[in-house]
N, C-alpha and C. Protein backbone atom coordinates (compact mmCIF):
# COMPACT_ATOMS: atom_id res chain seq x y z
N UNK A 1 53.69 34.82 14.38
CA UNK A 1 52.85 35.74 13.66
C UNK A 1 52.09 35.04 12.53
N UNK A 2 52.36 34.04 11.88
CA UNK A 2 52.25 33.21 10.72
C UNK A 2 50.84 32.67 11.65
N UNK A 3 51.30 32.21 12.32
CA UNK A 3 50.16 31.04 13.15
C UNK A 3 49.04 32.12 13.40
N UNK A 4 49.42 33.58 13.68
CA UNK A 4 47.98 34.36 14.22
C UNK A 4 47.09 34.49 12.86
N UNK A 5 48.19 34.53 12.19
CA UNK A 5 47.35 34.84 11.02
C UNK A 5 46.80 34.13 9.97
N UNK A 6 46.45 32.82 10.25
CA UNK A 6 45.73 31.86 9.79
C UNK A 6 44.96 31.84 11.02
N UNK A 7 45.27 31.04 12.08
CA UNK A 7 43.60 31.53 12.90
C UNK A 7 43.14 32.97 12.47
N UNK A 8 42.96 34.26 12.54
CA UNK A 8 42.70 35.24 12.33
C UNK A 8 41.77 35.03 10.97
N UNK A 9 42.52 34.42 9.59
CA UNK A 9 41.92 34.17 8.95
C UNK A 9 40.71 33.16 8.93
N UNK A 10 40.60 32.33 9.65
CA UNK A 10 40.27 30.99 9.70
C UNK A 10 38.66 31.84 10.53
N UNK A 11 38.75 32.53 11.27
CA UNK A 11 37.58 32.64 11.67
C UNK A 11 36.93 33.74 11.28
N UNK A 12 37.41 34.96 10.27
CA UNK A 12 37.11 35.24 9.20
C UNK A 12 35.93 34.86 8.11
N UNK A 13 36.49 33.25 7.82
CA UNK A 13 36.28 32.56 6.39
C UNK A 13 34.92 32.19 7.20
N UNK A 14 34.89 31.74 8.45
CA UNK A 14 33.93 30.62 9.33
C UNK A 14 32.51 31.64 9.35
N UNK A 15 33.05 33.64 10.25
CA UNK A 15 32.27 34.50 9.97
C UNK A 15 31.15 34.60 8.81
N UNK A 16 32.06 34.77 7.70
CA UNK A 16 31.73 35.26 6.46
C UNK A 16 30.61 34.10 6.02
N UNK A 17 31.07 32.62 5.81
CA UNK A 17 29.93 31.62 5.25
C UNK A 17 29.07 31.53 6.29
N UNK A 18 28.73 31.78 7.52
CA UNK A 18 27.87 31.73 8.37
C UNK A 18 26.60 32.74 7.97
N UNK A 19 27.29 34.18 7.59
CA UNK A 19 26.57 34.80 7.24
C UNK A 19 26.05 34.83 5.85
N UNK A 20 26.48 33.70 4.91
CA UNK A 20 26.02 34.26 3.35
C UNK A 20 24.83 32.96 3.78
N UNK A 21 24.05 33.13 4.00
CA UNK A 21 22.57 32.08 4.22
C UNK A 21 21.78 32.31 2.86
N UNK A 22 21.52 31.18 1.84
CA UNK A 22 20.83 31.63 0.42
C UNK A 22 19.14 31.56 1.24
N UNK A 23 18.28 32.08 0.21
CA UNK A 23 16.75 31.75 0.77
C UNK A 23 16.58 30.07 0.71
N UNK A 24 15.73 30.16 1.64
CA UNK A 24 15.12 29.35 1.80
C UNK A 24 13.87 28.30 1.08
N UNK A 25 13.66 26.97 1.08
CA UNK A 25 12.65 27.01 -0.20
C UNK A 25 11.71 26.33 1.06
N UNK A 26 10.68 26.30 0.50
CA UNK A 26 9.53 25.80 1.53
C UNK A 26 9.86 24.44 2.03
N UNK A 27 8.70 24.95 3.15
CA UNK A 27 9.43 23.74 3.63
C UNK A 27 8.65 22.23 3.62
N UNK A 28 9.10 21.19 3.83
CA UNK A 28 8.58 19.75 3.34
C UNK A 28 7.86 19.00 3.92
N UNK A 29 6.87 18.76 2.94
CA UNK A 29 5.51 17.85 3.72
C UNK A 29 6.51 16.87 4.82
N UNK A 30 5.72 16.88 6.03
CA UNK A 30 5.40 15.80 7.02
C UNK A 30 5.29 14.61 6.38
N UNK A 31 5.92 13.38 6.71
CA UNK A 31 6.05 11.87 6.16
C UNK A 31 6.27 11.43 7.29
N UNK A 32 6.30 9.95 7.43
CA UNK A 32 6.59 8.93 8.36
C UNK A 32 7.35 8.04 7.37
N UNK A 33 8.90 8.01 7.47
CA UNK A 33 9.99 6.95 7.56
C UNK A 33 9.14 5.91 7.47
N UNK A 34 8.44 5.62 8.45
CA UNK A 34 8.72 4.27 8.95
C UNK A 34 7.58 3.46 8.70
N UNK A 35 6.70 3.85 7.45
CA UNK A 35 5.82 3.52 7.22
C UNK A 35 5.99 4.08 5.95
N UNK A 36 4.80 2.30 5.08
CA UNK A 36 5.29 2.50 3.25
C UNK A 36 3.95 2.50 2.98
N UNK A 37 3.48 2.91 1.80
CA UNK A 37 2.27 2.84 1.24
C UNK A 37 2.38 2.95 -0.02
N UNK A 38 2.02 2.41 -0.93
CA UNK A 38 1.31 2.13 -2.59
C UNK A 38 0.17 1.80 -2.95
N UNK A 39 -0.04 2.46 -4.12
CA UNK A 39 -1.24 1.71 -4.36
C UNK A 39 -0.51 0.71 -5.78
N UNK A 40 -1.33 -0.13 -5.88
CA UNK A 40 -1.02 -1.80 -7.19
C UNK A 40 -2.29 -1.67 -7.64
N UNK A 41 -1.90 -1.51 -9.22
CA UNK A 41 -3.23 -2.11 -10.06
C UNK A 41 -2.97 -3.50 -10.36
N UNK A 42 -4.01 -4.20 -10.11
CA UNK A 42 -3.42 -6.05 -10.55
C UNK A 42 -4.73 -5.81 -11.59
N UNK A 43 -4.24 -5.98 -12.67
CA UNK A 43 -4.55 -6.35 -13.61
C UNK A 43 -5.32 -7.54 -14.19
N UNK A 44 -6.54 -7.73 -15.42
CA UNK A 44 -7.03 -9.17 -15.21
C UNK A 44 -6.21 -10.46 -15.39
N UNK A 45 -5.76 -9.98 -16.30
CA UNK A 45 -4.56 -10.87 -16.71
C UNK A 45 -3.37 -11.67 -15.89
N UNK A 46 -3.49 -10.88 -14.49
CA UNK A 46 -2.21 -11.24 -13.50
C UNK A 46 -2.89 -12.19 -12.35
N UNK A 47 -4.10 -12.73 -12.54
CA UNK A 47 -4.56 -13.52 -11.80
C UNK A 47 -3.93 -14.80 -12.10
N UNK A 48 -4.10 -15.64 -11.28
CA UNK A 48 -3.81 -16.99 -11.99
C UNK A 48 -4.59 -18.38 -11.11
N UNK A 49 -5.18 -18.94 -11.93
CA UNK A 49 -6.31 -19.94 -11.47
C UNK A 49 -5.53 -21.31 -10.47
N UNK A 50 -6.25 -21.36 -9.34
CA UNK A 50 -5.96 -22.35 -8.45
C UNK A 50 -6.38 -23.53 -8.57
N UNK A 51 -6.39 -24.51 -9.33
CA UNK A 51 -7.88 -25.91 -9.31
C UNK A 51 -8.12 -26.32 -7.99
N UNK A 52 -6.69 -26.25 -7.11
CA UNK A 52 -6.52 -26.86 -5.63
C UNK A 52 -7.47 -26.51 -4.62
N UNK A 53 -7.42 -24.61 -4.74
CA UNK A 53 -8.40 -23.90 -4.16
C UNK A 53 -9.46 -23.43 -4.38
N UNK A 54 -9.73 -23.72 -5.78
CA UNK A 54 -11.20 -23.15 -6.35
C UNK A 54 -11.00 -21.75 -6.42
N UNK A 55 -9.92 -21.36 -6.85
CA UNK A 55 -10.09 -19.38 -5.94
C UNK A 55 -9.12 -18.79 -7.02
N UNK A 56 -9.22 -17.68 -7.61
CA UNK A 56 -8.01 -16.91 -8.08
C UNK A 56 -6.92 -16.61 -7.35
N UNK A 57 -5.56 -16.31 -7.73
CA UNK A 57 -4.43 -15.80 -6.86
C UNK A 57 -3.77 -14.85 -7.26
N UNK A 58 -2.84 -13.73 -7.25
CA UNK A 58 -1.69 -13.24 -7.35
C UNK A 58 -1.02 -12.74 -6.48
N UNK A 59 0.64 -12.70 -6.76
CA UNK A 59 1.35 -12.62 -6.00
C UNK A 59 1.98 -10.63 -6.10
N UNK A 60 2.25 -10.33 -5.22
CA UNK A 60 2.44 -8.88 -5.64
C UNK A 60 3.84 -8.62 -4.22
N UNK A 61 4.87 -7.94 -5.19
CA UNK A 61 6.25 -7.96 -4.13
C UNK A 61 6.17 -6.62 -3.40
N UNK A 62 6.52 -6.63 -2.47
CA UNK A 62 6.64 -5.44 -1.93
C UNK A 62 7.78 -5.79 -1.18
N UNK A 63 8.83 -4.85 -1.29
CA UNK A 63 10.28 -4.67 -0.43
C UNK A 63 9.98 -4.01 1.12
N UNK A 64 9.15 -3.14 1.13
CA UNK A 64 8.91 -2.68 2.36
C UNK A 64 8.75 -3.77 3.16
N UNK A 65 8.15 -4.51 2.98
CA UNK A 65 7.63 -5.70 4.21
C UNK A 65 8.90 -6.86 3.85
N UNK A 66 9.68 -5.79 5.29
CA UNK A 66 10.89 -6.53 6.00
C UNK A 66 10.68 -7.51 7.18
N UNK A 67 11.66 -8.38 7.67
CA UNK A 67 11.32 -8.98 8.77
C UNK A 67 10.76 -8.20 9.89
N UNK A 68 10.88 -6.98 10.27
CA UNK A 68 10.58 -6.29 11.51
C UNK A 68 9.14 -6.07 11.47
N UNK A 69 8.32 -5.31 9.96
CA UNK A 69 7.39 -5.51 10.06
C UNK A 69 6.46 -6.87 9.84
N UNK A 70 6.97 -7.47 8.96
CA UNK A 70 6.30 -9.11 9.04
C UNK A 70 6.36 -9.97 10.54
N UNK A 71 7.07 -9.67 11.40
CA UNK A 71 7.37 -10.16 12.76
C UNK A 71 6.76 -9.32 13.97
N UNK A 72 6.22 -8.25 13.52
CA UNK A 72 5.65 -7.47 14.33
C UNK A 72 4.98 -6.34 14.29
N UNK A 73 5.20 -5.57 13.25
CA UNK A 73 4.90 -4.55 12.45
C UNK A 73 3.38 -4.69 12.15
N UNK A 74 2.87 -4.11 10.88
CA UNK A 74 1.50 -4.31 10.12
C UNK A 74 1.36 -4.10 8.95
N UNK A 75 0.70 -5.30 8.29
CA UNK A 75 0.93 -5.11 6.86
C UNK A 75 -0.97 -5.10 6.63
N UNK A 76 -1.15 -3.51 5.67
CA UNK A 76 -2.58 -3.48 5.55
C UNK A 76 -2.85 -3.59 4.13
N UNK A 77 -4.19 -4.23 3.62
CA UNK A 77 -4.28 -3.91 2.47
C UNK A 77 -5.64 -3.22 2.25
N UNK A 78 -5.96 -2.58 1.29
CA UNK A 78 -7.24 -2.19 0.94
C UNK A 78 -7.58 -1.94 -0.37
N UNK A 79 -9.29 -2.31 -0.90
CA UNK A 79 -9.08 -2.26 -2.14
C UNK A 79 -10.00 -1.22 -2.49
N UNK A 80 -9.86 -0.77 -3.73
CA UNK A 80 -11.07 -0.09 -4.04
C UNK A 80 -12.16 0.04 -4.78
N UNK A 81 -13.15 0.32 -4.00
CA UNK A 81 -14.40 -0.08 -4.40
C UNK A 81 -15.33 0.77 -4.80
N UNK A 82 -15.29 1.27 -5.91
CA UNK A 82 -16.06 2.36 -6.37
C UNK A 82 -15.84 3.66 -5.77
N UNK A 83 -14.43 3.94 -5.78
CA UNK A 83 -13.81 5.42 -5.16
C UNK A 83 -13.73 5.26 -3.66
N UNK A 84 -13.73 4.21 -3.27
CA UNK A 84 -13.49 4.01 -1.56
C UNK A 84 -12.74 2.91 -1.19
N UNK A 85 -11.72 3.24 -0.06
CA UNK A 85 -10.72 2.06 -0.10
C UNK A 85 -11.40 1.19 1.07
N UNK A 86 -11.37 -0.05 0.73
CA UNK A 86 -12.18 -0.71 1.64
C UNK A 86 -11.02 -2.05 2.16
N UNK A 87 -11.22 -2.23 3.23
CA UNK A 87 -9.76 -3.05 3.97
C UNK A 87 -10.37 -4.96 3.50
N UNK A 88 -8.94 -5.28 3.17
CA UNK A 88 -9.50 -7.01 2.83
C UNK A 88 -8.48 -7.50 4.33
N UNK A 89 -9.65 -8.28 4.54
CA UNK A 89 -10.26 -9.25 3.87
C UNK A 89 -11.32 -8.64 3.36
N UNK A 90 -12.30 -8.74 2.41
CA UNK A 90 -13.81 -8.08 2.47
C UNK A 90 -14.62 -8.68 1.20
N UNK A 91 -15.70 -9.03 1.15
CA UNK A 91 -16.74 -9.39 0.22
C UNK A 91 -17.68 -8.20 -0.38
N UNK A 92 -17.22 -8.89 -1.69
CA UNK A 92 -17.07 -7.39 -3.02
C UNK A 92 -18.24 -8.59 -3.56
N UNK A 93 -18.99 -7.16 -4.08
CA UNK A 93 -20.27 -7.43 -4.45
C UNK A 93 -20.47 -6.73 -5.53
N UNK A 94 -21.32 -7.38 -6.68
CA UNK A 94 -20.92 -6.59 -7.94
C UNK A 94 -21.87 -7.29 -8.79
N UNK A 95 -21.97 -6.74 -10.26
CA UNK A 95 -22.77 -7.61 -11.16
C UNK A 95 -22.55 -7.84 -12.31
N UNK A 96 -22.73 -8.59 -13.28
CA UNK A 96 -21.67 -9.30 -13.97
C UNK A 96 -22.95 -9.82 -15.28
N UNK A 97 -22.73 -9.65 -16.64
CA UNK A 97 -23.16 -10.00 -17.45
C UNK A 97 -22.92 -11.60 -18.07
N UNK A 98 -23.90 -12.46 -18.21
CA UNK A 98 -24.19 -13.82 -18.80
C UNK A 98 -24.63 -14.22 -19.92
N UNK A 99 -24.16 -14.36 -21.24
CA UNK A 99 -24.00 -14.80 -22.38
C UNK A 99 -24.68 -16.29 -22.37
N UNK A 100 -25.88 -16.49 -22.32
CA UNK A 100 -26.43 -17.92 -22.81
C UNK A 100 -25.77 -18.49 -24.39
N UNK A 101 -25.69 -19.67 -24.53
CA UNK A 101 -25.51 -20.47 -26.03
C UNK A 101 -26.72 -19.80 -27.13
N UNK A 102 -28.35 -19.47 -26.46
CA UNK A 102 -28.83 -19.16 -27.71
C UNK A 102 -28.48 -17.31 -27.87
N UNK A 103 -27.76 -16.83 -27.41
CA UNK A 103 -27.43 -15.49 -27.27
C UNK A 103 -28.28 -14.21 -26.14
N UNK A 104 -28.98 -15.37 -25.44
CA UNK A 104 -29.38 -14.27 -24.53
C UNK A 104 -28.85 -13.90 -23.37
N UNK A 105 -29.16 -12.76 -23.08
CA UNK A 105 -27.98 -12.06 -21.96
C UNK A 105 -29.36 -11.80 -20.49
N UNK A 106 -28.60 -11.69 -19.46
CA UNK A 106 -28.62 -11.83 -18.15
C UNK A 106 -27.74 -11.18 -17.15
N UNK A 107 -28.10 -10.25 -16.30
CA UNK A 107 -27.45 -9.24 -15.86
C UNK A 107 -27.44 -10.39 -14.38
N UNK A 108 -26.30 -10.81 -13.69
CA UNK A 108 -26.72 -11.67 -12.52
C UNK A 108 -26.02 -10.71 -11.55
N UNK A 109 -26.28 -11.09 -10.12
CA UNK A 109 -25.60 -10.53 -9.38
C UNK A 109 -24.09 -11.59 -8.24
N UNK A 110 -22.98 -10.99 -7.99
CA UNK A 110 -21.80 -12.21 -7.80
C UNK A 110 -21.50 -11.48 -6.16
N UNK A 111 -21.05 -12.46 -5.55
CA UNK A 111 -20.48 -12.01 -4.85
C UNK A 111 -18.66 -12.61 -4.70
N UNK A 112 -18.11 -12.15 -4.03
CA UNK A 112 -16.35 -12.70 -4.28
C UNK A 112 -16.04 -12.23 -2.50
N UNK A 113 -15.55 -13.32 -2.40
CA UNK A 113 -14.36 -13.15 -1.38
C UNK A 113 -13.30 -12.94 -1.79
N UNK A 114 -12.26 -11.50 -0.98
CA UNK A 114 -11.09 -11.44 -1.32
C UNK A 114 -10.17 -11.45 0.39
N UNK A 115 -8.96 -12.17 -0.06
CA UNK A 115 -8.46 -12.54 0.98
C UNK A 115 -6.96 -11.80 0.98
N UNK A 116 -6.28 -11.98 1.79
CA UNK A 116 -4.98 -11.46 2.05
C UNK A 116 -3.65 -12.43 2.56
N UNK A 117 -2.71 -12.77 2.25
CA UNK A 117 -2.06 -13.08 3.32
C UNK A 117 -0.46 -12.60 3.01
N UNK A 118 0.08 -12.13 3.80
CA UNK A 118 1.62 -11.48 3.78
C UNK A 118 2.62 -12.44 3.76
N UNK A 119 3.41 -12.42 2.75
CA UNK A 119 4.33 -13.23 2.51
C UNK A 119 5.80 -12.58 3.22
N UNK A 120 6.93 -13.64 3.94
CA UNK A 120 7.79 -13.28 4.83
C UNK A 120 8.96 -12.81 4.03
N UNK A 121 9.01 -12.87 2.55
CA UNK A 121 9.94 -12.34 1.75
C UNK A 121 9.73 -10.77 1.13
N UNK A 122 8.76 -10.17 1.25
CA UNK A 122 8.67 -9.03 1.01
C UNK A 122 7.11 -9.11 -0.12
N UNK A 123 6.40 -9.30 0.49
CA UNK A 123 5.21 -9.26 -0.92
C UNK A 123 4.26 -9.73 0.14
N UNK A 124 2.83 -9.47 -0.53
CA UNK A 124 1.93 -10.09 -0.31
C UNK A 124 1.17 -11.08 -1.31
N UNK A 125 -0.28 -12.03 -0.96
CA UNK A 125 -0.88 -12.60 -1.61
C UNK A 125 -2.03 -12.55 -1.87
N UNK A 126 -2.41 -12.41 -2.60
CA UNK A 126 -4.24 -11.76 -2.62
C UNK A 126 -5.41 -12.63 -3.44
N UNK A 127 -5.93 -13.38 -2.26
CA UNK A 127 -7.12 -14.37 -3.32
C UNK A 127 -8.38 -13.98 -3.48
N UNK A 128 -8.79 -14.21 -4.59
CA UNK A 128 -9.59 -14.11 -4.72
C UNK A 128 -10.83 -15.20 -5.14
N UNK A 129 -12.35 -15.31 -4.28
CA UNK A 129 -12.67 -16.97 -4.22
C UNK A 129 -14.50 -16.14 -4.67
N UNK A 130 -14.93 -16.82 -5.82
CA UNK A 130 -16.59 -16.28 -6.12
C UNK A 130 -17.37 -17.45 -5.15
N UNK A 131 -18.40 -16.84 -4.59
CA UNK A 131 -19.26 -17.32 -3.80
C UNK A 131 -19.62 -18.48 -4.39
N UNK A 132 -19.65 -18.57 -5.68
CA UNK A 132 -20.46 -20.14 -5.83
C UNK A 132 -19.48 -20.52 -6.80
N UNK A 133 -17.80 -20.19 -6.30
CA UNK A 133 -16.89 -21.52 -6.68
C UNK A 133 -16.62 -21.76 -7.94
N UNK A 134 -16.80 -20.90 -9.08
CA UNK A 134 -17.02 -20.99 -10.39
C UNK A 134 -15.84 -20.58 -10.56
N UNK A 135 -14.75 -21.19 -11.70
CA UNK A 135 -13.79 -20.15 -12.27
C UNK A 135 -14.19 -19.92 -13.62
N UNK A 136 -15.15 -19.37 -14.28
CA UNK A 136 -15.82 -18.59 -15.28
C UNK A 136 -15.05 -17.92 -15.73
N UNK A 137 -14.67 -16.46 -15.28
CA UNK A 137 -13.73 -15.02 -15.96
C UNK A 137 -13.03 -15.12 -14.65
N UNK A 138 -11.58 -14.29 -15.37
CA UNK A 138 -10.87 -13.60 -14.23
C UNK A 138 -11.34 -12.49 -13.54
N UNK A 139 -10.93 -12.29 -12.49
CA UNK A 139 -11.33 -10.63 -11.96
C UNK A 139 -11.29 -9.72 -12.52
N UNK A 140 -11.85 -8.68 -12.56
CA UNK A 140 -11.56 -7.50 -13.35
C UNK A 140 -10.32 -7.01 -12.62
N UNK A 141 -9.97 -5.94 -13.30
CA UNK A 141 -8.69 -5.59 -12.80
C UNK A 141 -9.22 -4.34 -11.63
N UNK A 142 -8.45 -4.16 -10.54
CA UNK A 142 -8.57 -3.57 -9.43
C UNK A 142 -7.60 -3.13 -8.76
N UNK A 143 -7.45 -2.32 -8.12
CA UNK A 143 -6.55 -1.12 -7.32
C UNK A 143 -6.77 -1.50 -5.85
N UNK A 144 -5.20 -2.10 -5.74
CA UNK A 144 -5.23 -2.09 -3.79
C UNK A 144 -4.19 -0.95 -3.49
N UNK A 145 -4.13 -0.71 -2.26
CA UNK A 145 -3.20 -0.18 -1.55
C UNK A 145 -2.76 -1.01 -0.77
N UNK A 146 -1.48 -1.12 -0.68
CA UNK A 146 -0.47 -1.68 0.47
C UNK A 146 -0.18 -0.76 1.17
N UNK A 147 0.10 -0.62 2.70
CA UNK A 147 0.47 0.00 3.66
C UNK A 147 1.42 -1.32 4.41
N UNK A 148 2.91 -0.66 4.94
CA UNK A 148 3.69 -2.09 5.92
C UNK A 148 4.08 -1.00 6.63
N UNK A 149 3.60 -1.46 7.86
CA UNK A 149 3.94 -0.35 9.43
C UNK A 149 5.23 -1.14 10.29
N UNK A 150 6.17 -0.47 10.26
CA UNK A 150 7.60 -0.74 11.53
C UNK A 150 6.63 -1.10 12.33
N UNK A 151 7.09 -1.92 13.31
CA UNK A 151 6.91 -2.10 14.19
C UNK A 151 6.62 -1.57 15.44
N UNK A 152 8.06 -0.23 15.32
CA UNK A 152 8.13 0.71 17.05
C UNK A 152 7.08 1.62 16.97
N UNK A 153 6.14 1.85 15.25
CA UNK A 153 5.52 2.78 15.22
C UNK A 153 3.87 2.05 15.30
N UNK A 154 3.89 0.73 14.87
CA UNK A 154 2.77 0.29 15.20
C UNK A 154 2.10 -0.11 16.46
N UNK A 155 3.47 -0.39 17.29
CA UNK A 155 2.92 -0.34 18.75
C UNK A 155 2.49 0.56 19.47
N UNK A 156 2.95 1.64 18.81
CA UNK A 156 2.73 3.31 19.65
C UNK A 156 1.63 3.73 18.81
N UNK A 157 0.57 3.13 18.35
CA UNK A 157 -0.62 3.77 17.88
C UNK A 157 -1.83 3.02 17.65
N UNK A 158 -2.31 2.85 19.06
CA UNK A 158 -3.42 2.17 19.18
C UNK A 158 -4.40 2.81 19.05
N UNK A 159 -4.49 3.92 18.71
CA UNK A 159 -5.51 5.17 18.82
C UNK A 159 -5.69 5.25 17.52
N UNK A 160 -5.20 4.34 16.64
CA UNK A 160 -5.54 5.02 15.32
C UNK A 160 -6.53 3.57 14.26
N UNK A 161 -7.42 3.73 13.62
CA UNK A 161 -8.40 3.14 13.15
C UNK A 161 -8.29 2.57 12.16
N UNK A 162 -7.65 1.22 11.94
CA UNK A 162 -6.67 0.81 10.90
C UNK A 162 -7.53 0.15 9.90
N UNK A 163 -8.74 -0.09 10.00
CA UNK A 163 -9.37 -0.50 9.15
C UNK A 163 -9.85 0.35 8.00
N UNK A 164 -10.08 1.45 8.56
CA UNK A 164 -10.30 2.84 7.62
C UNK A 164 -8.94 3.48 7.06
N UNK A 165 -8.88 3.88 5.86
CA UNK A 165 -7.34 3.89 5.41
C UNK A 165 -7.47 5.18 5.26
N UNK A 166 -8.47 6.20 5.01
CA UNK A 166 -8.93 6.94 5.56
C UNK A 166 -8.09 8.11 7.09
N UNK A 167 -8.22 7.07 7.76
CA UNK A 167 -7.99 6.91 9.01
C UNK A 167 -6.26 6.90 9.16
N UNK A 168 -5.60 5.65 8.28
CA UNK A 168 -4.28 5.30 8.75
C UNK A 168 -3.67 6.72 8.12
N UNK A 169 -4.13 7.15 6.23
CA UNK A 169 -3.50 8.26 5.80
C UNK A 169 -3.31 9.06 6.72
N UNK A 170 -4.00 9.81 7.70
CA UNK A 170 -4.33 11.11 8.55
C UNK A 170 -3.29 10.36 9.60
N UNK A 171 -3.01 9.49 10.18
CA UNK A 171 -2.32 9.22 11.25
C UNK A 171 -0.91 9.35 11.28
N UNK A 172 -0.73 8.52 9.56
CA UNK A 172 0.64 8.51 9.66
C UNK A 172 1.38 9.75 8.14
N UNK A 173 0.41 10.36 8.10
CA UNK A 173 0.17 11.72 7.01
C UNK A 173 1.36 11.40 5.72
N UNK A 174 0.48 10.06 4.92
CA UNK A 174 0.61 9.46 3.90
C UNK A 174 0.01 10.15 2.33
N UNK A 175 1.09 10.10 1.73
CA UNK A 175 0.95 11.35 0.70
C UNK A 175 0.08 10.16 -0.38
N UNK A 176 -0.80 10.95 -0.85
CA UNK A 176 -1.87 9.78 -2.25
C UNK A 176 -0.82 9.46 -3.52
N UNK A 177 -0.80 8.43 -3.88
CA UNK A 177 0.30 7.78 -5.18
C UNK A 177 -0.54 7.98 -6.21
């Protein structure tokens, strides 16, 4: 009798919390796991001059970019360029004020190569090289986005337009930082 009446109870207790269900709260944006995105302000100051390469550098860490995606995955960057993210590698074009010795000024126009390359420890590298080789000023400071795509998910989406970030947000429905 002892024994009926703990099962008896037992499915009782199981009844009862089944039915006390609290409300519900809305429900949660769509994300992709398996895919990281930030945006990095690099700053002027965080450049640092190459003599070797003629070119600015900095180094910027990112933990997302694990071996799976550095080995197979995709690591994107993009910068932005007057309210538009534009994918590097890419030549940024811009214009830049010139201070002569007798004080006269000169509005010139520059162009810059900026480059990319993904480092296998978790970071990337981002150079930056002026068309005519000058290390004059540092860069101004500028806003990239990092994106590092898994692998199982970068193979399964060839349909999607990775140069436009634009494009990758909507694919892999990447919330703005």
């Amino acid at each position: 009798m002892k024994k009926l009446s703990v099962i008896c109870m037992t499915i009782l207790a199981v009844a009862f919390m089944a039915s006390c269900r609290g409300p519900q709260g809305p429900a949660g944006q769509d994300g992709n796991a398996n895919v990281a995105s930030s945006t990095v302000t690099v700053y002027s100051n965080d450049w640092e001059w190459s003599n070797h390469n003629c070119q600015w550098m900095v180094e910027i860490d990112y933990p997302a970019i694990n071996n799976n995606v550095f080995n197979h995955g995709a690591v994107l960057v993009y910068m932005d360029v007057n309210g538009s993210w534009n994918q590097v590698p890419l030549t940024y074009y811009y214009q830049d004020m010139i201070t002569y010795d007798d004080g006269t000024q000169e509005v010139i126009n520059c162009a810059a190569s900026i480059e990319v390359a993904t480092l296998n420890d978790g970071g990337v590298r981002l150079y930056w090289t002026e068309s005519d080789f000058f290390d004059g000023m540092r860069p101004d400071t500028h806003d990239f986005k990092i994106v590092a795509i898994e692998a199982t998910v970068y193979s399964n989406r060839s349909d999607v337009d990775y140069s436009s970030y634009e494009a990758v947000k909507k694919a892999f429905q990447l919330a703005d930082d």
